[in-house]
Protein backbone atom coordinates (compact mmCIF):
# COMPACT_ATOMS: atom_id res chain seq x y z
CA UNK A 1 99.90 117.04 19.81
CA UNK A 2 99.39 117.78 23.45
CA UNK A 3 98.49 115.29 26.17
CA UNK A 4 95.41 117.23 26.10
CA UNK A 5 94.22 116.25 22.84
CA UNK A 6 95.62 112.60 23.21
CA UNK A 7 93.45 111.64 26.00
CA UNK A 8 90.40 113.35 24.75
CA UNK A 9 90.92 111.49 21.19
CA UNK A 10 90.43 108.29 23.47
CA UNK A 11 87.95 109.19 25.50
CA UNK A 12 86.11 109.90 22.45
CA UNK A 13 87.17 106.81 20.72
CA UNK A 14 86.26 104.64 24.09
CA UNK A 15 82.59 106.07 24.23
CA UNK A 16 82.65 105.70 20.28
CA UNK A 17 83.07 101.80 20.34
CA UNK A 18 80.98 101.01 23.49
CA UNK A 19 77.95 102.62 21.83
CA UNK A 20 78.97 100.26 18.96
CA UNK A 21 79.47 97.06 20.61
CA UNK A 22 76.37 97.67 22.68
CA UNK A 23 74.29 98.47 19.30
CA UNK A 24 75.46 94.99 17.44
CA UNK A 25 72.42 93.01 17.13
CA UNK A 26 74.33 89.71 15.56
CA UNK A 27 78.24 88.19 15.35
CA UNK A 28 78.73 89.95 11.60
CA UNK A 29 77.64 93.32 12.78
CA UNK A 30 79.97 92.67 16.36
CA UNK A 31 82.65 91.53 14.27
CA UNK A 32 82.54 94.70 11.94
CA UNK A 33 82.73 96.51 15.23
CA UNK A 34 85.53 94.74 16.45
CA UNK A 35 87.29 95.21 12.85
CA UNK A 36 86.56 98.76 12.82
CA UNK A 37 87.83 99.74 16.42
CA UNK A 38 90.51 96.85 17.41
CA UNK A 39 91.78 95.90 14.30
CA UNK A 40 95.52 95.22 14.07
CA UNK A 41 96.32 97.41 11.30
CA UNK A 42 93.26 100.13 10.63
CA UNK A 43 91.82 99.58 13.80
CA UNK A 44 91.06 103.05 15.10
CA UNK A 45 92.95 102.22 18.37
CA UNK A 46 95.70 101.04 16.05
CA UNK A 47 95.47 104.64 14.71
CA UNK A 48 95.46 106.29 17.75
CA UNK A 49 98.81 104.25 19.39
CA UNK A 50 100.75 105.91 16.00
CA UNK A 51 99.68 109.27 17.25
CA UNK A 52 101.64 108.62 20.25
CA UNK A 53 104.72 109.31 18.99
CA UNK A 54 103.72 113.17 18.43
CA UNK A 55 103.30 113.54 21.92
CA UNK A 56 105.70 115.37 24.30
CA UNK A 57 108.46 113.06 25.45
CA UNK A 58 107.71 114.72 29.37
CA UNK A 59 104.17 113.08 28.75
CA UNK A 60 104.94 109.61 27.13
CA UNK A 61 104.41 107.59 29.93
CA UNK A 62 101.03 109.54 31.17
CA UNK A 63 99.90 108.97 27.50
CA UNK A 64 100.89 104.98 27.68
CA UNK A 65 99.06 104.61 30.96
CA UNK A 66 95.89 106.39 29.60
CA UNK A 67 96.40 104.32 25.82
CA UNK A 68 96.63 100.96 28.04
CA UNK A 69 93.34 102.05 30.37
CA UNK A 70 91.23 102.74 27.21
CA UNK A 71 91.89 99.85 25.12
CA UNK A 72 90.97 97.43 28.27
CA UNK A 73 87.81 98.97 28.35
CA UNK A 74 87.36 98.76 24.48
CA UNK A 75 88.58 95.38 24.84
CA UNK A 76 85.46 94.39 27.92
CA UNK A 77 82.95 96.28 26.11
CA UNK A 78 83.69 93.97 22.90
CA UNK A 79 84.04 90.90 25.55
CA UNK A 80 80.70 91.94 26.80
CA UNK A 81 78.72 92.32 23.89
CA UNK A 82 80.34 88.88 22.47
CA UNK A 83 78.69 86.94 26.13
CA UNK A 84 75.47 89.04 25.21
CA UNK A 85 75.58 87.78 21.58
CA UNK A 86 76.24 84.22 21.95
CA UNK A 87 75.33 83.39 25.21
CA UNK A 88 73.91 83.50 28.81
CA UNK A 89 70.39 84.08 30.31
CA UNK A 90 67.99 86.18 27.84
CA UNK A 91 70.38 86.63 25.04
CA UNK A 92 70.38 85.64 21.42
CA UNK A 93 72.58 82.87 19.84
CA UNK A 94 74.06 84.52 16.70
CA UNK A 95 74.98 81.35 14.84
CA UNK A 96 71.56 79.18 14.33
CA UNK A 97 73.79 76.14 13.03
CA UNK A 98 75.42 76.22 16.46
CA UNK A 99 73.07 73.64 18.70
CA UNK A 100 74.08 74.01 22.04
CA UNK A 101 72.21 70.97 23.18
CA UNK A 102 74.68 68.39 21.17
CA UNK A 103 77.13 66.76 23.32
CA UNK A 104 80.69 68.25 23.76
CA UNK A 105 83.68 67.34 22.03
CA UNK A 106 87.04 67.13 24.11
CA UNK A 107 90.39 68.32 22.52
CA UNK A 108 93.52 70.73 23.09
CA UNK A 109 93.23 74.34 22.18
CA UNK A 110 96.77 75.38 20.76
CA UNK A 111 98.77 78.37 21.84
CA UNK A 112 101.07 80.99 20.84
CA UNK A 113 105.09 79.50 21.04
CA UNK A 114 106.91 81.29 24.08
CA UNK A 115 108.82 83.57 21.46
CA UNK A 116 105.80 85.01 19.25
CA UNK A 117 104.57 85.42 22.76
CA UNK A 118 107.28 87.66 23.60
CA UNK A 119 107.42 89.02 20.07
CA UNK A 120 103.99 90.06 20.58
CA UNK A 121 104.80 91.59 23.90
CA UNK A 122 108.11 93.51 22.98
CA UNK A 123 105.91 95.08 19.83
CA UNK A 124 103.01 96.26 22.36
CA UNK A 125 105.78 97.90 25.13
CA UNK A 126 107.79 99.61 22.11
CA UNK A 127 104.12 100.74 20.38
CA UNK A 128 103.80 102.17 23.79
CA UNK A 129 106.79 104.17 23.29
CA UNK A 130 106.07 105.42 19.77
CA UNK A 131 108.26 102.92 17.89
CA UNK A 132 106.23 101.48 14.98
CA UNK A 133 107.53 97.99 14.18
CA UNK A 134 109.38 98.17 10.35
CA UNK A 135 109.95 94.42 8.57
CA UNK A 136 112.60 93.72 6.08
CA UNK A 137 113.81 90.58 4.07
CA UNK A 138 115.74 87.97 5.60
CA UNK A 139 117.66 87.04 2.32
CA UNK A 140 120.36 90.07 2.09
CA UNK A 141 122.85 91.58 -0.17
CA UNK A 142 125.79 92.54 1.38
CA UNK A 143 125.82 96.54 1.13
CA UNK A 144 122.56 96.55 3.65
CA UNK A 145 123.99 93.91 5.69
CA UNK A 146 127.59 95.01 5.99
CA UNK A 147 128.62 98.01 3.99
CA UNK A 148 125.48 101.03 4.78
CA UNK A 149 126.55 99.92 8.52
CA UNK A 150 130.04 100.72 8.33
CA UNK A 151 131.47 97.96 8.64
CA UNK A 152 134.69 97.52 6.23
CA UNK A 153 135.01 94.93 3.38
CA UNK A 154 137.75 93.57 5.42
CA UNK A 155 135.69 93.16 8.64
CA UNK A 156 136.33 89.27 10.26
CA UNK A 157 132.49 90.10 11.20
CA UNK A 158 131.85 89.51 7.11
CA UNK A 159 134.17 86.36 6.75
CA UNK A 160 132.23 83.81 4.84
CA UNK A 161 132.96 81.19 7.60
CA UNK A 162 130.49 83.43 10.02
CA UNK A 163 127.98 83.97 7.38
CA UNK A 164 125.40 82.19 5.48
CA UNK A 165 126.40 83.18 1.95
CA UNK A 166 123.90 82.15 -0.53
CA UNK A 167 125.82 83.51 -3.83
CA UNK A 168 130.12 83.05 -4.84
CA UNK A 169 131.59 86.16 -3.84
CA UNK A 170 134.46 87.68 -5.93
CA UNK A 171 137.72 88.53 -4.47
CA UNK A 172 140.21 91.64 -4.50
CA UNK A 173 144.21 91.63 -4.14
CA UNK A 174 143.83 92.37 -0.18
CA UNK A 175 141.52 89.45 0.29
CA UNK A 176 138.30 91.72 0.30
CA UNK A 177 134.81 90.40 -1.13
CA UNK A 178 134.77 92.65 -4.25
CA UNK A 179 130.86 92.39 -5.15
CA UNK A 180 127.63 92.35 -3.46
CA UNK A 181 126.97 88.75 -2.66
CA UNK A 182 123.30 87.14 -1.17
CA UNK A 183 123.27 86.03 2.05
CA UNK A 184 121.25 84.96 5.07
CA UNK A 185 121.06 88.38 7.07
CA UNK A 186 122.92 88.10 10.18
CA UNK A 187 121.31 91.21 11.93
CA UNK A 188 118.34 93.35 12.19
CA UNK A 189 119.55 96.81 11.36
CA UNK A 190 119.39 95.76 7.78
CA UNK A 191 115.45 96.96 8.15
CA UNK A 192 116.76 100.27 9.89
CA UNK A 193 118.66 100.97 6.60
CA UNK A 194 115.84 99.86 4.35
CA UNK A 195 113.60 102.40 6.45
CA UNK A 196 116.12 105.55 6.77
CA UNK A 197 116.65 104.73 2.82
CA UNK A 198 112.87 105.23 1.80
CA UNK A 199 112.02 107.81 4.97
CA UNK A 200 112.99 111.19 6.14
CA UNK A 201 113.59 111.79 9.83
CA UNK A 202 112.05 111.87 12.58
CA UNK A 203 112.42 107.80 12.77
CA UNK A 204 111.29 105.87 15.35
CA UNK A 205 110.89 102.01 14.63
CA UNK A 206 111.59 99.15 15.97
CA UNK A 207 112.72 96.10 13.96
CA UNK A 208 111.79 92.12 15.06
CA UNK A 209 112.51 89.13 13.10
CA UNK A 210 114.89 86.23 12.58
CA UNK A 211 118.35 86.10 11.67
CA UNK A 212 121.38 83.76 11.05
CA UNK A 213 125.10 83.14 12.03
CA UNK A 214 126.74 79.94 11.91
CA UNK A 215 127.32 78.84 15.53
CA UNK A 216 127.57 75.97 17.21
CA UNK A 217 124.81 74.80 18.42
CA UNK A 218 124.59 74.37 22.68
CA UNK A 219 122.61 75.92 25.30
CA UNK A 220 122.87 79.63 24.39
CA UNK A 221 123.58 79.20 20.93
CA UNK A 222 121.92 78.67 17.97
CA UNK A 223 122.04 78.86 14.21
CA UNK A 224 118.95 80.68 13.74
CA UNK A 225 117.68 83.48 16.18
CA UNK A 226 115.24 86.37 17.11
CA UNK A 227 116.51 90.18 17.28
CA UNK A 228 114.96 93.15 18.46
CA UNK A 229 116.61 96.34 17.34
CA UNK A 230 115.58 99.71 18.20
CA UNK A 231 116.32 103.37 16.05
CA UNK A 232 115.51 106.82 17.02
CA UNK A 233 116.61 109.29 14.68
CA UNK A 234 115.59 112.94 15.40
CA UNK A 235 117.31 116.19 16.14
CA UNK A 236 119.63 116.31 19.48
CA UNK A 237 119.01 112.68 20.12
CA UNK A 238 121.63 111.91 23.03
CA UNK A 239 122.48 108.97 25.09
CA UNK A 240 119.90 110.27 27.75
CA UNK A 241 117.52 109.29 25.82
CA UNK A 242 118.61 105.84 24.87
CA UNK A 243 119.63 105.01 28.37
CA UNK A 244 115.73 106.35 29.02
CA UNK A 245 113.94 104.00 26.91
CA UNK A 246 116.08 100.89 27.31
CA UNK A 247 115.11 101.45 31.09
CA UNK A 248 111.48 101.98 30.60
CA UNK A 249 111.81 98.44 27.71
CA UNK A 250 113.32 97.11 30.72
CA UNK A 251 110.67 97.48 33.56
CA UNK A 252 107.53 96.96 31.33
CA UNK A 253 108.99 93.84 30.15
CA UNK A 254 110.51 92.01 33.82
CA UNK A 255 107.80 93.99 35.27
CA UNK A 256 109.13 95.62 37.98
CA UNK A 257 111.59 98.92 38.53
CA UNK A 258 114.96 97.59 36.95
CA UNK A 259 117.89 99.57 37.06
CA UNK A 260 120.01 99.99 33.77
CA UNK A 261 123.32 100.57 33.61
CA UNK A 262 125.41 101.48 30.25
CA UNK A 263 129.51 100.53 29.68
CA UNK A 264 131.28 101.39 27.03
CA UNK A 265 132.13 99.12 23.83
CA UNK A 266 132.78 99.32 20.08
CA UNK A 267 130.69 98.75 17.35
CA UNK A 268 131.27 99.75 13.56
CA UNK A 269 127.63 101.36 13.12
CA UNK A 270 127.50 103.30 16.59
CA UNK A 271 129.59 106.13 17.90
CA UNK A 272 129.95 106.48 21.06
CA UNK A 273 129.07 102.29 21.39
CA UNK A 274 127.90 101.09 24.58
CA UNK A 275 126.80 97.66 26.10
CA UNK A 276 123.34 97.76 28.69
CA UNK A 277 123.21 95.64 31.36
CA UNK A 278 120.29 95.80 33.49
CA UNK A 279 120.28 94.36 36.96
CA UNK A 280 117.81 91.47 37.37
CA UNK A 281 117.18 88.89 40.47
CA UNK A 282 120.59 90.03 41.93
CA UNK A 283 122.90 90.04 39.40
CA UNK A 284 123.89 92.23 36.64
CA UNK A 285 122.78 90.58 33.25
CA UNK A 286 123.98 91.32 29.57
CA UNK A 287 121.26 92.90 28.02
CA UNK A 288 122.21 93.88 24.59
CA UNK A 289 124.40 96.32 22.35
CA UNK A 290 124.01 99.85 21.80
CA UNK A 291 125.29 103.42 21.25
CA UNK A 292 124.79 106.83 18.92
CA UNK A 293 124.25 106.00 15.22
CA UNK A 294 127.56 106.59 13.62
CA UNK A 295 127.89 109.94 11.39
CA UNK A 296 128.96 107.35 8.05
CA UNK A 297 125.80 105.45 8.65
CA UNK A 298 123.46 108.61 8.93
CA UNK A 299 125.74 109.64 5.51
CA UNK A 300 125.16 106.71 3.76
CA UNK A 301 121.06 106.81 3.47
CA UNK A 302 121.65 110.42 2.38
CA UNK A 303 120.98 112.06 6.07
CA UNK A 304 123.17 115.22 7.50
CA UNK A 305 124.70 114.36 10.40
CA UNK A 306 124.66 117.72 11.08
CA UNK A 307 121.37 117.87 12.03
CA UNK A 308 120.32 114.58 12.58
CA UNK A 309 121.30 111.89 15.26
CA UNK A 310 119.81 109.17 16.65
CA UNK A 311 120.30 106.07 18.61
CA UNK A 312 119.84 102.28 17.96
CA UNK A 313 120.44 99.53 20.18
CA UNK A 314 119.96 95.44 19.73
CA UNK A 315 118.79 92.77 21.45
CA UNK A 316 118.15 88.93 21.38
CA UNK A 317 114.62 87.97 21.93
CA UNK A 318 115.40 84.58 22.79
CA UNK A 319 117.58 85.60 25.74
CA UNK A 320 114.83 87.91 26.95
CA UNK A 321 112.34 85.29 26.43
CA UNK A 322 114.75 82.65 28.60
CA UNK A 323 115.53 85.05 31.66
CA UNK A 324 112.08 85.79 31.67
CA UNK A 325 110.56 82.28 31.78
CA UNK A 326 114.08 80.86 33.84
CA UNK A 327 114.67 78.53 30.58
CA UNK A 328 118.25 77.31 30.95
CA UNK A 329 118.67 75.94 27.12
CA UNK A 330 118.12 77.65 23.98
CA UNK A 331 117.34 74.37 22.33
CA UNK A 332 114.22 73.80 24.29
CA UNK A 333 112.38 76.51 22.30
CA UNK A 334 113.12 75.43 19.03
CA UNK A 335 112.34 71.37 19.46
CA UNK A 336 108.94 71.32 19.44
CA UNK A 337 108.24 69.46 22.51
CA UNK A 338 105.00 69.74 23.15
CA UNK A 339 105.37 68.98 27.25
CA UNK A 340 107.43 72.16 27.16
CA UNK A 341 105.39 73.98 25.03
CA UNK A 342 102.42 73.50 27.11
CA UNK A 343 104.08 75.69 30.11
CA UNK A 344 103.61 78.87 28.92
């Protein structure tokens, strides 16, 4: 798909659902509107953002600037029509239980918690980028967790004393778990199997949820976290294009031009490995682990590493959520206190 045909699809969509919001005459025939052309999951603009991800990588950020414009437009038109609707000089009040001459009643509107607020966030810059978010089960077995990501049976990182095991694992002659025990998942990229498993390449998802190790709890550690973890898998994907979209994740999250810079590591599932760090109110801070998908990996969901490559990289939502808000302790998010809850 060319940019071409990208930005006239939403132009066409943008004139589409003004006409319709303007048209509703009541709230269900608005709401159907709003269903229709913002839904969250077959919302035309929901549509639309997928599309992205055909578009030439020289015009992805033209394309995201143009996706962003239109849907704030689509978004005030629907705003609009909802003030016409049910309120203001001249208009019509959709609900006729609602009796706007009754006295008010005072109370506390809830809000999103800080991390689905950056969940939320993360999802919309990556959707941006053409990574569709992928969700997978957060009770494991040990192949997806461990084995499909190369990392060995004898591995310290699959120790039961860092795990949550929730079945007995049998034992070999070198000390080895010797079947496929339950457990808690301890990482993301469990999805990005489950997805290269069931789904030929290109890939392009990004995977969000909560996972489980059994640290000590203190101010940057806890037992139960958030990850985001990125795959690309494609022909001739390079570190270029990694280091690319972890600085473009980067600046559209902290909001401002951030450099990235990339060292290099080791990890079992990733070859070359690399850790980002991305420099952020004068320092240089740890922003997550990365590198080329490893050859095994792309071998064990049945892909040619031949012709296929593709990055992934990882990242804790909790520490983005704390260097973006200056929180200073990880417990704070997860105690419920409603005095800190009410700052964000």
């Amino acid at each position: 798909m060319t940019i071409q045909e990208f930005v006239s699809q939403l132009d066409q969509l943008s004139e589409k659902a003004t006409k319709a919001f303007a048209d509703a005459t009541d709230a269900d025939s608005l709401d159907q509107a709003r269903i229709a052309f913002l839904g969250s999951k077959k919302g035309e603009l929901k549509a639309i953002q997928k599309s992205m991800g055909a578009v030439p990588k020289e015009s992805k950020k033209e394309a995201g600037l143009k996706f962003n414009e239109v849907k704030g437009a689509i978004q005030q038109a629907f705003e609009a029509a909802q003030a016409r609707l049910l309120g203001g000089s001249g208009s019509r009040v959709a609900d006729p239980k609602f009796d706007a001459t009754l006295p008010g009643t005072a109370f506390r509107v809830g809000r999103l918690h800080p991390i689905t607020q950056t969940i939320n966030e993360l999802k919309d810059i990556m959707g941006r980028l053409g990574f569709t978010p992928a969700e997978g089960p957060e009770i494991e077995d040990d192949y997806h967790n461990f084995e499909a990501l190369n990392i060995p049976r004898v591995h310290p990182a699959r120790d039961p004393l860092d795990n949550f095991y929730l079945s007995v694992a049998g034992k070999t002659n070198d000390g080895a778990l010797s079947d496929n025990p339950l457990l808690m998942r301890s990482q993301t990229s469990t999805v990005q199997i489950r997805v290269m498993e069931d789904t030929k390449p290109p890939i392009r998802i990004v995977s969000l949820g909560r996972v489980y190790r059994p640290d000590e709890t203190d101010a940057t550690h806890y037992p139960m976290f958030h990850q985001i973890e990125g795959l690309m898998v494609d022909e001739n994907v390079t570190l270029a294009d990694l280091k690319t979209v972890l600085n473009l994740f980067a600046t559209n999250y902290l909001g401002n031009e951030v450099p990235v810079r990339i060292r290099p590591s080791f990890f079992p599932f990733t070859e070359p490995s690399v850790e980002a760090d991305y420099f952020w109110d004068g320092r240089w801070v740890e922003f997550g682990g990365a590198g080329i998908v490893d050859p095994n990996v792309l071998r064990s969901v049945g892909y040619d590493p031949e012709t296929y490559s593709g990055f992934a990289f990882g990242l804790g939502i909790e520490r983005l959520c704390m260097i973006r808000h200056q929180i200073k302790d990880i417990r704070d998010l997860f105690t419920n206190d409603v005095r800190f809850l009410r700052q964000f």
